[in-house]
Protein backbone atom coordinates (compact mmCIF):
# COMPACT_ATOMS: atom_id res chain seq x y z
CA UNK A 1 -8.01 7.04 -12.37
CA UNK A 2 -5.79 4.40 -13.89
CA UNK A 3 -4.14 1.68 -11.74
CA UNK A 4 -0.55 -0.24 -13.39
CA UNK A 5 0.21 -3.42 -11.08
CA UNK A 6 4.05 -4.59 -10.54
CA UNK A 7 4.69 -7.95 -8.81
CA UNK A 8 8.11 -7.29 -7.30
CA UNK A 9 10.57 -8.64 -4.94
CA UNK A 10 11.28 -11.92 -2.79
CA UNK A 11 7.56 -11.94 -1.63
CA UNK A 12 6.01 -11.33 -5.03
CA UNK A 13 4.77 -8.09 -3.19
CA UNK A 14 2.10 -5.65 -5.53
CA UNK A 15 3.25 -1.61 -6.55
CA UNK A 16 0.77 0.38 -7.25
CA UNK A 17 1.19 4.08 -9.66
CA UNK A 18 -1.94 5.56 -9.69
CA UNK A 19 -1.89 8.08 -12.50
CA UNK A 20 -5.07 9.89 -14.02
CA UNK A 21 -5.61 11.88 -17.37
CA UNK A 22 -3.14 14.36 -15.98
CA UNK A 23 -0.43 12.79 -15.99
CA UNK A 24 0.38 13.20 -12.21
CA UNK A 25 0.78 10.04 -10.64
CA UNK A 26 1.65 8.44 -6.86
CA UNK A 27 3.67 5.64 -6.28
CA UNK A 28 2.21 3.48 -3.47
CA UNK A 29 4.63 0.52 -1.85
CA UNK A 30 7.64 0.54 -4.17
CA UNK A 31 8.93 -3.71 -3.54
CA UNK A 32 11.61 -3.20 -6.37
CA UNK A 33 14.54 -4.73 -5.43
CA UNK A 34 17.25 -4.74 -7.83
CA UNK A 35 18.32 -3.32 -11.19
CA UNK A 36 15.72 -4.87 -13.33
CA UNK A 37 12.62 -4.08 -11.04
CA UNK A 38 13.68 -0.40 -10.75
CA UNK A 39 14.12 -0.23 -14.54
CA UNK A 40 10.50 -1.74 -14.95
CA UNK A 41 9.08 0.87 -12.62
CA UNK A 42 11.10 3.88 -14.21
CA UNK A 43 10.54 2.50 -17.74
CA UNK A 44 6.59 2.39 -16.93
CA UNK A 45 6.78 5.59 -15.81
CA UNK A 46 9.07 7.60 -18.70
CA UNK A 47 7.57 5.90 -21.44
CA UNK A 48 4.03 7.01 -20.07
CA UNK A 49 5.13 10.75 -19.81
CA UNK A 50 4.22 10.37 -15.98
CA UNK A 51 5.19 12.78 -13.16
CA UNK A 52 5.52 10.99 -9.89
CA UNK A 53 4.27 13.85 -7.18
CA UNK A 54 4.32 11.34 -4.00
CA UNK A 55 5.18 8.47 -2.28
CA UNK A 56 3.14 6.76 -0.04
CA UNK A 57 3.15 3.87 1.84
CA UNK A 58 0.20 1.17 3.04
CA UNK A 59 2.42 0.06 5.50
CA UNK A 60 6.47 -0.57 6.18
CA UNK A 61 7.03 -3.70 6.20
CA UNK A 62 10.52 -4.83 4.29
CA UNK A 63 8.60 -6.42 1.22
CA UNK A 64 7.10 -2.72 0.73
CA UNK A 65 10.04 -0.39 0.98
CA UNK A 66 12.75 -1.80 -0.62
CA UNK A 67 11.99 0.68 -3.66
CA UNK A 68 11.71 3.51 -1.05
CA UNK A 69 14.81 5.25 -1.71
CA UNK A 70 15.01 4.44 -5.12
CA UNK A 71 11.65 5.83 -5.97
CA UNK A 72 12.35 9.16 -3.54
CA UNK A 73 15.85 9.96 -5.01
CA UNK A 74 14.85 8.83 -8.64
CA UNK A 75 12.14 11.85 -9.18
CA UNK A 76 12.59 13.58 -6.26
CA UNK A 77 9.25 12.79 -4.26
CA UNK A 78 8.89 13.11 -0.50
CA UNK A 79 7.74 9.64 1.58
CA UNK A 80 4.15 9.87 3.40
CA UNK A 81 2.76 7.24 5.85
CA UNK A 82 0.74 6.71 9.13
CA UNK A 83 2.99 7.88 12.16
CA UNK A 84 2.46 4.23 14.17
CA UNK A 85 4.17 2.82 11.37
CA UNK A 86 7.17 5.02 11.46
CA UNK A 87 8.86 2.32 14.11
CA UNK A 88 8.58 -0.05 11.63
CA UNK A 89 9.77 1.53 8.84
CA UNK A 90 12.93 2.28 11.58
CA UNK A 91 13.01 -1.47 11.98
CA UNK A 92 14.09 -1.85 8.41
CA UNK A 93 17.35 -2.56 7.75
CA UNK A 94 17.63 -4.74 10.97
CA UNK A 95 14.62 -6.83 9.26
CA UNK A 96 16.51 -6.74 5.75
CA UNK A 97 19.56 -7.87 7.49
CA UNK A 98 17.30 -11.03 8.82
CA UNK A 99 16.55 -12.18 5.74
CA UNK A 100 19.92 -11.64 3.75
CA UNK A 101 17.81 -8.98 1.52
CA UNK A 102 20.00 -5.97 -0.02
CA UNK A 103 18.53 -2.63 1.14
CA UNK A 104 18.90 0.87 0.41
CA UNK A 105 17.20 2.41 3.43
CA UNK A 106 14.15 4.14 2.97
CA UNK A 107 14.06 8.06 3.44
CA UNK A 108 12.48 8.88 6.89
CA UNK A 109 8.65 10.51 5.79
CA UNK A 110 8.14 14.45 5.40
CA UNK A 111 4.31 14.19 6.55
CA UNK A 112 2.24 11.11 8.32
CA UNK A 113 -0.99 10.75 7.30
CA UNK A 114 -4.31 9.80 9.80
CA UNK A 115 -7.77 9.40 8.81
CA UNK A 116 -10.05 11.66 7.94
CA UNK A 117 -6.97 13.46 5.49
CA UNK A 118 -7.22 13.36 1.83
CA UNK A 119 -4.41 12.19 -1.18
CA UNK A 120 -5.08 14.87 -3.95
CA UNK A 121 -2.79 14.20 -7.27
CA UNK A 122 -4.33 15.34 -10.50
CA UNK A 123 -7.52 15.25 -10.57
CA UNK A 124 -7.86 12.64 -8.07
CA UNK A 125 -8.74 12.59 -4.71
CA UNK A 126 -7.38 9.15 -2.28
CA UNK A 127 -9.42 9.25 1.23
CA UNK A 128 -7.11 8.34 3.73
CA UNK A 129 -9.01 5.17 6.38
CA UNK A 130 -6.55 4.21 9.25
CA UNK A 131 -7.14 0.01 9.25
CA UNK A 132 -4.26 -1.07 11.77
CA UNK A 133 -3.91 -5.07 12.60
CA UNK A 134 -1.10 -6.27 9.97
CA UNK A 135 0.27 -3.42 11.46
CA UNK A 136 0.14 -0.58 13.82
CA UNK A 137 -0.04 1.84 11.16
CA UNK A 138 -1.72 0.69 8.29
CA UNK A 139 -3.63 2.62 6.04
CA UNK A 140 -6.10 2.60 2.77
CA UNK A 141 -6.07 4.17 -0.14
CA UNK A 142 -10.13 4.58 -1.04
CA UNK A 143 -10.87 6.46 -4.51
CA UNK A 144 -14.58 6.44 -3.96
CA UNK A 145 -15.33 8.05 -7.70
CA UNK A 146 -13.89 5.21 -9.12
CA UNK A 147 -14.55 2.59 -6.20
CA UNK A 148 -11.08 1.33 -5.71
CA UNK A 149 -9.27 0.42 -2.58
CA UNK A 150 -5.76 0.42 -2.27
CA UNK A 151 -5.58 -2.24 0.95
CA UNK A 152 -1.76 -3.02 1.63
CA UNK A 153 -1.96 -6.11 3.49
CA UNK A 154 -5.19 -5.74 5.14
CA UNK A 155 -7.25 -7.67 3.19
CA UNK A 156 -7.04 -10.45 0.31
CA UNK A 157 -8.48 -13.02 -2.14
CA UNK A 158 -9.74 -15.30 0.61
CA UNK A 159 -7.74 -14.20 3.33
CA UNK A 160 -6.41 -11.41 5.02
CA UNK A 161 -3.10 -9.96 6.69
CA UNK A 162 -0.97 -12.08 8.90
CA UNK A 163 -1.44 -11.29 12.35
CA UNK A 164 2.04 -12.97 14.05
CA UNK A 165 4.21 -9.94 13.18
CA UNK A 166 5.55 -7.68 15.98
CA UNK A 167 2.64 -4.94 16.34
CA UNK A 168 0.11 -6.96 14.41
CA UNK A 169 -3.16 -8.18 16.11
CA UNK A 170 -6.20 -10.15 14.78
CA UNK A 171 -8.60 -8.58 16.65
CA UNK A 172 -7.61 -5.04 15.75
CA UNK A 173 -7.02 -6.33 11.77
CA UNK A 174 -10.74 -7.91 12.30
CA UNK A 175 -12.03 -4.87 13.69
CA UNK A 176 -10.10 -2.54 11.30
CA UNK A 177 -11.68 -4.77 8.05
CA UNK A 178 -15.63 -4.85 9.35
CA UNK A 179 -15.44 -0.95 10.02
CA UNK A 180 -13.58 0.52 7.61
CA UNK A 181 -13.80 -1.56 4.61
CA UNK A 182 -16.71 -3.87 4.82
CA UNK A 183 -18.83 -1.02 5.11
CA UNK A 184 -18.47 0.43 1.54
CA UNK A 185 -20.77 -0.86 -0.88
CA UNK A 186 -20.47 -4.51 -2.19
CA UNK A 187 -18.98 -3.24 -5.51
CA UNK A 188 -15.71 -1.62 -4.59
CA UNK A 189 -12.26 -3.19 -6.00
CA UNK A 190 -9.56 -3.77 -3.30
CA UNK A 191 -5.93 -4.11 -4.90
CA UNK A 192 -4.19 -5.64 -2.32
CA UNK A 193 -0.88 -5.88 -1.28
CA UNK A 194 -0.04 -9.57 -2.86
CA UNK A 195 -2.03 -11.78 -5.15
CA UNK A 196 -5.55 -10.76 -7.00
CA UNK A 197 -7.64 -8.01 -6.45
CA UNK A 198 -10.97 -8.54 -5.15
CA UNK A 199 -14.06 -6.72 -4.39
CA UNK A 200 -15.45 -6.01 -1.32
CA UNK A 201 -19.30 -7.43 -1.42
CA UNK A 202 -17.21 -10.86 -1.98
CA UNK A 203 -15.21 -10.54 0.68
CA UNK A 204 -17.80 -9.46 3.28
CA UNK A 205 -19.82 -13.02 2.46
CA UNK A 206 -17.02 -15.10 2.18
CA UNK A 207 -13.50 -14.25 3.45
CA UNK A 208 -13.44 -17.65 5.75
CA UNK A 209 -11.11 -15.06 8.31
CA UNK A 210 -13.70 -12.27 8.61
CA UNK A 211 -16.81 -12.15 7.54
CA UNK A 212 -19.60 -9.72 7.96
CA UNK A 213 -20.65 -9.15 11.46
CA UNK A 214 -24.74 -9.73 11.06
């Protein structure tokens, strides 16, 4: 599996396409937010002879749907997220309004996801871990041939998701990072939702928010 990393939008926010030697590739939290950043994302995606077969989302907050709609109506791919998360995504253009942000509204999702479900594009397979705390419906992306994470805003470089949002809880994000992600092996690669990737063996002995329960 291949991973190509945009930085888009107000909040420097990371897309994720996921593509493999197939060709068939997912687009995971489209930020792109004007003219340019869709033509980056398109241009990425023609030029690689790409077929987008889904969109999915980590989580709905603004800074990772404002490509939403422009990713769904541009190759004609349905929107898939965790159900908890749909009142969120509802709180959108209220949010987008907040800030003074242009928004196309996202399309409402086809299918939710939960745990235990798996992502299959190409030939690649995306376990599906439910890690709610940034907010009530976040999810992972885990590709465990290739030992990648696809976090959202769960956890970071250092630090992990703000808590202070409406449905967000540090507890339940604490809870949500020892359980589901701290206990893969020290060597998987989390691409997170903003800044640097980082691996999860690092995290587990250092992250000065949660470390590993001993």
């Amino acid at each position: 599996m291949q991973i190509k990393k945009f930085t888009f939008n107000y909040f420097s926010e990371n897309t994720y396409v996921l593509y493999d030697e197939t060709n068939e590739c997912v687009i995971i939290d489209p930020g792109c937010c004007n003219r340019s950043e869709e033509m980056e994302l398109q241009n990425f995606i023609t030029t690689g002879g790409l077929n987008p077969v889904l969109l999915l989302n980590t989580h709905c907050h603004i800074d990772h749907i404002l490509g939403n709609a422009f990713a769904a109506n541009t190759w004609k791919i349905s929107l898939q997220i965790h159900k908890e998360d749909l009142i969120v995504l509802n709180s959108g253009i209220s949010v987008a309004a907040q800030y003074g942000i242009p928004y196309q509204p996202s399309p409402l999702p086809e299918v939710f996801l939960e745990e235990g479900q798996t992502i299959t594009f190409g030939n690649t397979v995306l376990d599906i871990v439910f890690t709610p705390g940034h907010s009530p419906g976040s999810i992972c992306f885990i590709n465990h041939k290739d030992k990648i994470v696809i976090g959202g805003d769960v956890l970071f470089q250092g630090s992990i998701g703000r808590t202070d949002l409406p449905g967000g809880n540090f507890e339940t994000l604490a809870n949500s990072i020892r359980t589901k992600l701290y206990t893969l092996p020290d060597d998987y690669v989390v691409f997170s939702g903003h800044g640097l990737e980082t691996n999860t063996g690092v995290e587990k002995n250092t992250n000065p928010y949660v470390r590993e329960a001993r």
